[in-house]
Each structure stands twice: as structure tokens, then as C-alpha cells.
C-alpha atoms as a PDB file:
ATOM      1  CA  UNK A   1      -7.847 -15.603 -12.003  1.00  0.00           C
ATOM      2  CA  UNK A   2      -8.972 -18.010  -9.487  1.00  0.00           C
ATOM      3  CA  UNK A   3     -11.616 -15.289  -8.029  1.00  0.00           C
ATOM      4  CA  UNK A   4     -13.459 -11.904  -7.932  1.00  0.00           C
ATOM      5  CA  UNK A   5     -11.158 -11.504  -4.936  1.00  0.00           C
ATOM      6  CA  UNK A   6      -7.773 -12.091  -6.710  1.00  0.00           C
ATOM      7  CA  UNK A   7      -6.638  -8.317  -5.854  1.00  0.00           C
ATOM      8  CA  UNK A   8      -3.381  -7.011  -4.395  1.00  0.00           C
ATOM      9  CA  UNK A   9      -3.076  -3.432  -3.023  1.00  0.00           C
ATOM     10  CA  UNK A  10       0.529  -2.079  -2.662  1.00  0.00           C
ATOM     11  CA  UNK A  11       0.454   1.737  -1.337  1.00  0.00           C
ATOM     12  CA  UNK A  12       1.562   3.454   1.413  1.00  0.00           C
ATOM     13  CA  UNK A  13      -0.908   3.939   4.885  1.00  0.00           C
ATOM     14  CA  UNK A  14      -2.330   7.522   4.049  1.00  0.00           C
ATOM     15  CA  UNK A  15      -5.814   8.884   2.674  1.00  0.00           C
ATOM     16  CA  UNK A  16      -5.103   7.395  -0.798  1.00  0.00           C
ATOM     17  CA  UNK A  17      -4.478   4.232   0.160  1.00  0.00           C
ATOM     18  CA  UNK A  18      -7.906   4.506   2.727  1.00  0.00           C
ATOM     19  CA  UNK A  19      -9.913   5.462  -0.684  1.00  0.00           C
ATOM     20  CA  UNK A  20      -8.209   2.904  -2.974  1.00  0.00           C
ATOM     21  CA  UNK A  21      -9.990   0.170  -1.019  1.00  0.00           C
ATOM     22  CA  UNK A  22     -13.267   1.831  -0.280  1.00  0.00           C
ATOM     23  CA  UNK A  23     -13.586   1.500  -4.128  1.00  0.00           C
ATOM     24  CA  UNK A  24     -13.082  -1.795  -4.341  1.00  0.00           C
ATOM     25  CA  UNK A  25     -14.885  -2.389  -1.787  1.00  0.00           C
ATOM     26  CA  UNK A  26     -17.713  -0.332  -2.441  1.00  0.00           C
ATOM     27  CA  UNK A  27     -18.037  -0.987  -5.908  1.00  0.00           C
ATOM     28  CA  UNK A  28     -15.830  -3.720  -7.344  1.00  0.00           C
ATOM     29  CA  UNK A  29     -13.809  -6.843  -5.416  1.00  0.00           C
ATOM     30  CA  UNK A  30     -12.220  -6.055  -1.723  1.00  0.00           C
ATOM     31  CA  UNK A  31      -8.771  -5.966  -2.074  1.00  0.00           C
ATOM     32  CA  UNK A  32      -7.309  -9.779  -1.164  1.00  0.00           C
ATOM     33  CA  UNK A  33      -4.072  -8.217   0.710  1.00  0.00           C
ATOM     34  CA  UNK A  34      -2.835  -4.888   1.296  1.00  0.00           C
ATOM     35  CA  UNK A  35       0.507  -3.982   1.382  1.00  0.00           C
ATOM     36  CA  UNK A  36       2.698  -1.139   2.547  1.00  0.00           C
ATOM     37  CA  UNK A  37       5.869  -1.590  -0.115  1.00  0.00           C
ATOM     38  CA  UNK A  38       7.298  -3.281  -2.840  1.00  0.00           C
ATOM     39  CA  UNK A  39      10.030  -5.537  -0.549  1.00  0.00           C
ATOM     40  CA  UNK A  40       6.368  -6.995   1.198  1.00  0.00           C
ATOM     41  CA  UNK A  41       5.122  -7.869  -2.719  1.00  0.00           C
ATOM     42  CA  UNK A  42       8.730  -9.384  -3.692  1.00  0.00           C
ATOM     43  CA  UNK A  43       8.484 -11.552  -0.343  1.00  0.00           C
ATOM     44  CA  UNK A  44       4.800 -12.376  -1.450  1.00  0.00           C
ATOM     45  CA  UNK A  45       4.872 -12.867  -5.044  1.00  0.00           C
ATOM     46  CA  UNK A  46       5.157 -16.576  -4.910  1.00  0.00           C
ATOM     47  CA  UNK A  47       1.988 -16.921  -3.098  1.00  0.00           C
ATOM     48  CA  UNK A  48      -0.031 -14.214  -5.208  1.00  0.00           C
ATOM     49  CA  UNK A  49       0.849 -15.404  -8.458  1.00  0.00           C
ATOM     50  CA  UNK A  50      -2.173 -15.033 -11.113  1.00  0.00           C
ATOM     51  CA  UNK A  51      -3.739 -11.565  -8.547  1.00  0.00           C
ATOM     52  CA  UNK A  52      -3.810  -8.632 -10.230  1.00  0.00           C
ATOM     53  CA  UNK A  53      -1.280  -5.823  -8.186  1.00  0.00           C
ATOM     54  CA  UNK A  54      -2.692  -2.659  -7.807  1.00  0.00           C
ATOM     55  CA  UNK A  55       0.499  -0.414  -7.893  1.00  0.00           C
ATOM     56  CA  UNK A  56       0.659   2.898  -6.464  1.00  0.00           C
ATOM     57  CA  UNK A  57       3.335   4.745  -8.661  1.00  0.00           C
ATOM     58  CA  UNK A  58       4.974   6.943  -5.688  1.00  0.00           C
ATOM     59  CA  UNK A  59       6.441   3.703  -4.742  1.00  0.00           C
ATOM     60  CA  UNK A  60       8.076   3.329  -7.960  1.00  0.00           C
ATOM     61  CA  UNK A  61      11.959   4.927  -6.973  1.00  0.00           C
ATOM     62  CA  UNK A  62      14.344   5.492  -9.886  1.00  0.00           C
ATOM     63  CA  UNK A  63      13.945   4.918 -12.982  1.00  0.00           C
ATOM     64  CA  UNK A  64      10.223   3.742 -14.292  1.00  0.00           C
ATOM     65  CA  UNK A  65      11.425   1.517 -16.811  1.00  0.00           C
ATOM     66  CA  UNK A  66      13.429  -0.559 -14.682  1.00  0.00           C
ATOM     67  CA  UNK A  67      11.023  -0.894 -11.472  1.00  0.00           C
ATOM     68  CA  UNK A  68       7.970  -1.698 -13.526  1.00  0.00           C
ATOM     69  CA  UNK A  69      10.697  -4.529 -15.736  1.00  0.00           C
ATOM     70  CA  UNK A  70      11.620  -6.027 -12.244  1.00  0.00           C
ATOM     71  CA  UNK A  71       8.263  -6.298 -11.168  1.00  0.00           C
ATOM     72  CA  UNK A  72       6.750  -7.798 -14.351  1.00  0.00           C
ATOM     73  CA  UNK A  73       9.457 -10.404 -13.740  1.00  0.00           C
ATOM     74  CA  UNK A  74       8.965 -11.400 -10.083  1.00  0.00           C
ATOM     75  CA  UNK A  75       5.288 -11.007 -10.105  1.00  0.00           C
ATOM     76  CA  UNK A  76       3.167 -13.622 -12.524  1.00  0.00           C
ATOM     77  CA  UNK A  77       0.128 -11.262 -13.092  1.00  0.00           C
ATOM     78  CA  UNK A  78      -1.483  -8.159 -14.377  1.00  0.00           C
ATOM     79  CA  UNK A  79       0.135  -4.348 -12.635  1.00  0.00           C
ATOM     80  CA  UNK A  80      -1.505  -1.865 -12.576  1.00  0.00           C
ATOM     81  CA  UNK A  81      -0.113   1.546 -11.911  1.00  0.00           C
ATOM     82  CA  UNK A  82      -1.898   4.039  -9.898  1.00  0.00           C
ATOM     83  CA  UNK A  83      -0.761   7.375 -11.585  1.00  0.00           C
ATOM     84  CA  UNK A  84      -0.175  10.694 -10.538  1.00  0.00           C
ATOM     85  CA  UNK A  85       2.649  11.743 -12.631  1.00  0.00           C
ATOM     86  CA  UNK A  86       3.531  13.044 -16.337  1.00  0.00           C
ATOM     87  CA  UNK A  87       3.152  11.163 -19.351  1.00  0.00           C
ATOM     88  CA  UNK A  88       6.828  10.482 -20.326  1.00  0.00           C
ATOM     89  CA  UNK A  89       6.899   8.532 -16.652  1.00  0.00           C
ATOM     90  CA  UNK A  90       3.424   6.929 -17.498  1.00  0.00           C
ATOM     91  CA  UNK A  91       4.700   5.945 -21.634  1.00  0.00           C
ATOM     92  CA  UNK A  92       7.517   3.838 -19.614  1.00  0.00           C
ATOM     93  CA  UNK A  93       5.546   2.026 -17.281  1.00  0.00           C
ATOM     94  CA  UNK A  94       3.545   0.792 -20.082  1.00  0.00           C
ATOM     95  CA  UNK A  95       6.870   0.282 -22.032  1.00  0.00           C
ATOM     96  CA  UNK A  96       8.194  -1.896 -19.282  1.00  0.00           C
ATOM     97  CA  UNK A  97       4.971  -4.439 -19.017  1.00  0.00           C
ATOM     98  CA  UNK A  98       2.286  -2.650 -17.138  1.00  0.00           C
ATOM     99  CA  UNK A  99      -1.146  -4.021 -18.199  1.00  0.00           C
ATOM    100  CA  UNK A 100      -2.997  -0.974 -16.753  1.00  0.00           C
ATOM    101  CA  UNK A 101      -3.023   2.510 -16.055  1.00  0.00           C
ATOM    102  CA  UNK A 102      -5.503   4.219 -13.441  1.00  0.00           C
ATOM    103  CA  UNK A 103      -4.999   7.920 -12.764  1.00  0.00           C
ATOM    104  CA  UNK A 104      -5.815   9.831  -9.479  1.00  0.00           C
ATOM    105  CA  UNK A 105      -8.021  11.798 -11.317  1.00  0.00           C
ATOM    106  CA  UNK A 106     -10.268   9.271 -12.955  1.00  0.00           C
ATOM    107  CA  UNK A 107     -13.751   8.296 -11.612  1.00  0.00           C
ATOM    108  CA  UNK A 108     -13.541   5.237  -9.035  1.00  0.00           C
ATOM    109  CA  UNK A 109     -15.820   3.677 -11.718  1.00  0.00           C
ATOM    110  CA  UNK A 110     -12.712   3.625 -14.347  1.00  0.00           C
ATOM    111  CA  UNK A 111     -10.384   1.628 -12.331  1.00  0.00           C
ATOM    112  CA  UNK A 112     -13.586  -1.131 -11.542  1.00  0.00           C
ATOM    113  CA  UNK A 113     -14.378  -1.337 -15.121  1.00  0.00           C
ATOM    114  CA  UNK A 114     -10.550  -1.708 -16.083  1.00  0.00           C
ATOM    115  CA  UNK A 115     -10.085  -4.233 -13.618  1.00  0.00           C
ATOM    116  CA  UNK A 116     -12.513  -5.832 -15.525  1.00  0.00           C
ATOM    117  CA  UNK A 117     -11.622  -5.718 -19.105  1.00  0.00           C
ATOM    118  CA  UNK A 118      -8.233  -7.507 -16.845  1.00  0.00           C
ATOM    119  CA  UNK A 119      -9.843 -10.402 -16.341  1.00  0.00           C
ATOM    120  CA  UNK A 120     -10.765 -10.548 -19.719  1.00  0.00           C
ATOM    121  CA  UNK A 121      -7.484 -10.494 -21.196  1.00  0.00           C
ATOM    122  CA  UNK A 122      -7.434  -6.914 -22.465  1.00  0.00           C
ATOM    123  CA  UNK A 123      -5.152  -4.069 -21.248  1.00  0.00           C
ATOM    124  CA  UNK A 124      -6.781  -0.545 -20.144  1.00  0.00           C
ATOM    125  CA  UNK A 125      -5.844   2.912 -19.741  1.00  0.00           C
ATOM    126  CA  UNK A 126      -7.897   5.550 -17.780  1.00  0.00           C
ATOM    127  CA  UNK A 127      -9.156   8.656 -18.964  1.00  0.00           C
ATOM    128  CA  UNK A 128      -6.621  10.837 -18.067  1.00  0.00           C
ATOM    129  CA  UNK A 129      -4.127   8.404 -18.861  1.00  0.00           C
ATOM    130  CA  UNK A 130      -5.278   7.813 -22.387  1.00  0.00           C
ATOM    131  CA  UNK A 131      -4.988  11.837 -22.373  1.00  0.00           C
ATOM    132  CA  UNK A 132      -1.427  11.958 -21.293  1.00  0.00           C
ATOM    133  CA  UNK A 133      -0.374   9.221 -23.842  1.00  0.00           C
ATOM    134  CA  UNK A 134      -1.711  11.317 -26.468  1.00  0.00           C
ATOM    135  CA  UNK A 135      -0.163  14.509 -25.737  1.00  0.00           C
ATOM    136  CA  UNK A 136       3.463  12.436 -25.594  1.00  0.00           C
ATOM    137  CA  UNK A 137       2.804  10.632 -28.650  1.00  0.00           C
ATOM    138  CA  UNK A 138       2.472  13.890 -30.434  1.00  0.00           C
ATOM    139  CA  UNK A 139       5.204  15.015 -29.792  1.00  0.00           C
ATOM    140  CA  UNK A 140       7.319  12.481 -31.054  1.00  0.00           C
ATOM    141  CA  UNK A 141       8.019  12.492 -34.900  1.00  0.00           C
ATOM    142  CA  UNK A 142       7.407   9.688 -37.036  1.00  0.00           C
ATOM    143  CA  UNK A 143       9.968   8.071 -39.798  1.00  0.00           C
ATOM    144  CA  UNK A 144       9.241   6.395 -42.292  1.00  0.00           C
ATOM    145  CA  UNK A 145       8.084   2.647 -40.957  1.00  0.00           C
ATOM    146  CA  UNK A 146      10.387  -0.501 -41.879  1.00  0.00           C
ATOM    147  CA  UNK A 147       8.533  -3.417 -43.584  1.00  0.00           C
ATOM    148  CA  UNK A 148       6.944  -5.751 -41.015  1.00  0.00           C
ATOM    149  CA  UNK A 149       6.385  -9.173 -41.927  1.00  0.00           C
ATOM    150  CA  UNK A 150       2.929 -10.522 -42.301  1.00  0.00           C
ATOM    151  CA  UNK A 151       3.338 -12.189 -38.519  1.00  0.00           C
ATOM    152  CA  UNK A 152       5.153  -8.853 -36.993  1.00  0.00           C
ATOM    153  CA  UNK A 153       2.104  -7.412 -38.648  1.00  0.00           C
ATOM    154  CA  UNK A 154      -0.454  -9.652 -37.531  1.00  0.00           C
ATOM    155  CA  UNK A 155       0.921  -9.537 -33.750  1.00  0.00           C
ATOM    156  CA  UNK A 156       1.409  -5.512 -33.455  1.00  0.00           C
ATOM    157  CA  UNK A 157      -2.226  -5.584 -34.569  1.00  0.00           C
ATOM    158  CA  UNK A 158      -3.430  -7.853 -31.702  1.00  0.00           C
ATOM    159  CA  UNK A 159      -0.855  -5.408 -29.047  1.00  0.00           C
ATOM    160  CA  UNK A 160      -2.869  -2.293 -30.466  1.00  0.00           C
ATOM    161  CA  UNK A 161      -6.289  -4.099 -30.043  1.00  0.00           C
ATOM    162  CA  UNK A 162      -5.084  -4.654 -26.580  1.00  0.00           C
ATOM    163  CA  UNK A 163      -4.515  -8.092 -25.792  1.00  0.00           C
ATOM    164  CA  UNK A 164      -2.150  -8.975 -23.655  1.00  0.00           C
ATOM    165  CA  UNK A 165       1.271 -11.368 -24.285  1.00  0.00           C
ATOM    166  CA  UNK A 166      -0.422 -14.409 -23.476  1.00  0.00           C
ATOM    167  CA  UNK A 167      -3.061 -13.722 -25.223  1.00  0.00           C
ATOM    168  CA  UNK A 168      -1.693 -13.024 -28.459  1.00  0.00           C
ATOM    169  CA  UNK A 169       0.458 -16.234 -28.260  1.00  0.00           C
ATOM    170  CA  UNK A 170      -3.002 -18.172 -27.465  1.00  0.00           C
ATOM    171  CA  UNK A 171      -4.406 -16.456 -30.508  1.00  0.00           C
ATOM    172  CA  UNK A 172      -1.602 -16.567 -32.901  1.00  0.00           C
ATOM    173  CA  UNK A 173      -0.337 -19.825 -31.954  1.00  0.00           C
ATOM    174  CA  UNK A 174       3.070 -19.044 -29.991  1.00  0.00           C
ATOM    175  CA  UNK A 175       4.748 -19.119 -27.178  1.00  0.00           C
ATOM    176  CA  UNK A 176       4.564 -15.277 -25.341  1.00  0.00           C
ATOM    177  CA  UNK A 177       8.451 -14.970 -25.214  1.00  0.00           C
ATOM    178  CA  UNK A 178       7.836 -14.844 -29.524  1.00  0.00           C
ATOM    179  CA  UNK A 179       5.523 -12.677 -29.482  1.00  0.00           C
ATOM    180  CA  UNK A 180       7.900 -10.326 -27.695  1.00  0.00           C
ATOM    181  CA  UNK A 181      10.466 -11.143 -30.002  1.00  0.00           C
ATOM    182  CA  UNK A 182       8.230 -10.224 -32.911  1.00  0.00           C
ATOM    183  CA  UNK A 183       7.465  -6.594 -31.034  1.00  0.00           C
ATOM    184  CA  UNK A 184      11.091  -6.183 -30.171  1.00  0.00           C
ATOM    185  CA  UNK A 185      11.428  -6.610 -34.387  1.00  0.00           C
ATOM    186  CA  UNK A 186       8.717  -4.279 -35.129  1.00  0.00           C
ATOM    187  CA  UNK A 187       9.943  -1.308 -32.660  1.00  0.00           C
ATOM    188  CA  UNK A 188      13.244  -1.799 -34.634  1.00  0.00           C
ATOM    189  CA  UNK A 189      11.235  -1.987 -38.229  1.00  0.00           C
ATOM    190  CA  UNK A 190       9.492   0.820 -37.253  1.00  0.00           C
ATOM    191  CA  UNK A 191      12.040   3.305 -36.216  1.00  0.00           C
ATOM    192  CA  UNK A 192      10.564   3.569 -32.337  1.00  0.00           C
ATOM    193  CA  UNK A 193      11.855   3.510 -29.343  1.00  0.00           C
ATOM    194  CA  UNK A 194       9.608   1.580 -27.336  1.00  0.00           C
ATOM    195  CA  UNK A 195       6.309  -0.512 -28.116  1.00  0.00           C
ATOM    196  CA  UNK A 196       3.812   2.119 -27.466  1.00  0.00           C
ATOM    197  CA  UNK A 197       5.150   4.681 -29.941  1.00  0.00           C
ATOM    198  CA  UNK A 198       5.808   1.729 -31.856  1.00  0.00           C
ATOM    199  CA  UNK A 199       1.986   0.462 -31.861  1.00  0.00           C
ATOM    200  CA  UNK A 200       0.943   4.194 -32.900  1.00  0.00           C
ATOM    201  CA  UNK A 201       3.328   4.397 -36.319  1.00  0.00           C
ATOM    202  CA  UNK A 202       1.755   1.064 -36.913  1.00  0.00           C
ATOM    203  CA  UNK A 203      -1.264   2.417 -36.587  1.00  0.00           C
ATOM    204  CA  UNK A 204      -1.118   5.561 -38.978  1.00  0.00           C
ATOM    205  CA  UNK A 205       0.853   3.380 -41.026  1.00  0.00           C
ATOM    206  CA  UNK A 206      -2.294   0.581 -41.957  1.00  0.00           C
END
């Protein structure tokens, strides 16, 4: 992050999108450009690579999964989804690469301090959104985990402390792209279908 500043708004004109940036304004970093869909972020990601984009999720048509992927792949930089939706919608953003999840609901206070823990290399969920995850991780049944290897191990502890790709490859010595490889292995081992169900067997499993 090259500033305090280094924040991208994409929502819709409308009352949200007028109290989105009060917040930041008010009590975090004013928002560095606003826009009012995702084609005006794919014709700007070049120049806000690095920014952290502050996603509303009604913009998000189709499938989660695949919107959040192609996203995550044009844009060089933390998204964050601003939620209003159920949890099985909210488990596949974060399946697909979002860093952070701030629902509607949550204190304006949340989505400053997770902006924060951003910058410091750490994912975040909101309150509600930590909530939601819960309630759709149990209900999903757990088999009986593969064996990881001592680096699958070592790297799906780092994803459930938080840490980001990059991060993880900084820490563990590796190049990001492996350290997906080694969570693509360990969602396999482990009989999930996705990395965060994948980081909760782990989990129960230590």
C-alpha cells in the first residue's frame, strides 16, 4: 500500500453507497475513487493496482464464485465484499479469493478496523459475517481428513491464522502460486469442497 488513501469504492449511487464513504471518511481513509460498476474497475484496474476494492456484493451477477475469481484476477489487491446476503453466497466469495468480508449490519467501526488488519497482511471477517460462516460450516459434515504433509500442514495453518497468499509464501519461503497448490492438495486430503470448510476440518482435526 503506497498510502492511507489507497481505497477503491465500487457501489451503485444510492443511500448505501452515500454512507459507505461517510465512514471512511469520518472515521478511517476517504475513499481514493468511487465507482458506479464493475466494467469502470476492469477499465481501472491497471492504474489501482496494490488499493484495496471495497466491493458492494449486489453488483456481483451470477454466480459468486466466478465474479469474485475474475476479479481476484484482473485486480492486484485486497476485495472486500460488502455483504447483505446468506452465508452459502458469502462461503464462496471467500472461496473464490476475497480477503474481506463487511456486512451491512456491522458497526462502521468493523469495516475501519478490518481495513486495517488489510494493510497488515491479515484477512478479516465482520461480525455478522463470522456468524453466517458458522452457521454454514455446521451444517456441513466432516469425513475423516486425508494425511497432509508437514508443508500442506504448515501452510493450512498460516491460511487459518489468516494470512494472506503472499504472505504465507513470504513466510514459508515460496512462491504464492505454491502455496495455492499446497491448499488445492489439502481441500482434496481433506475431503472439502472448498478452502474454508477445508481450513475448519483442519482445524478440529490438530
Amino acid at each position: 500500500m503506497r498510502s492511507g488513501q489507497d481505497i477503491v469504492l465500487v457501489q451503485r449511487p444510492g443511500s448505501s453507497r452515500t454512507t459507505f464513504e461517510k465512514i471512511l471518511r469520518a472515521e478511517g481513509p476517504a475513499p481514493m475513487a468511487v465507482h458506479d460498476d464493475l466494467h469502470q474497475l476492469r477499465r481501472a484496474a491497471g492504474g489501482i493496482n496494490g488499493a484495496i476494492v471495497l466491493l458492494h456484493g449486489g453488483l456481483l451477477h451470477g454466480p459468486v464464485t466466478a465474479c469474485v475469481r475474475e476479479l481476484t484476477t484482473v485486480h492486484r489487491g485486497p476485495l472486500v465484499i460488502c455483504w447483505k446476503g446468506g452465508s452459502d453466497g458469502l462461503h464462496d466469495a471467500l472461496v473464490a479469493g476475497a480477503q474481506g468480508i463487511h456486512h451491512e449490519g456491522d458497526p462502521p467501526h468493523e469495516l475501519v478496523a478490518g481495513l486495517r488488519r488489510l494493510r497488515q497482511g491479515f484477512a478479516f471477517l465482520g461480525p455478522n459475517a463470522q456468524h453466517a460462516l458458522i452457521f454454514h460450516l455446521r451444517r456441513t459434515p466432516t469425513p475423516a481428513p486425508g494425511v497432509l504433509t508437514a508443508r500442506e500442514a504448515q501452510v493450512m495453518r498460516a491460511v487459518a491464522d489468516g494470512h494472506t497468499y503472499a504472505r504465507i509464501g513470504a513466510l514459508c519461503s515460496i512462491s504464492p502460486n505454491t502455496v495455492k497448490n499446497h491448499v488445492h492438495n489439502a481441500i482434496k486430503k481433506l475431503g472439502a469442497r472448498n478452502r474454508v470448510e477445508a481450513v475448519n476440518r483442519f482445524c478440529r482435526t490438530k
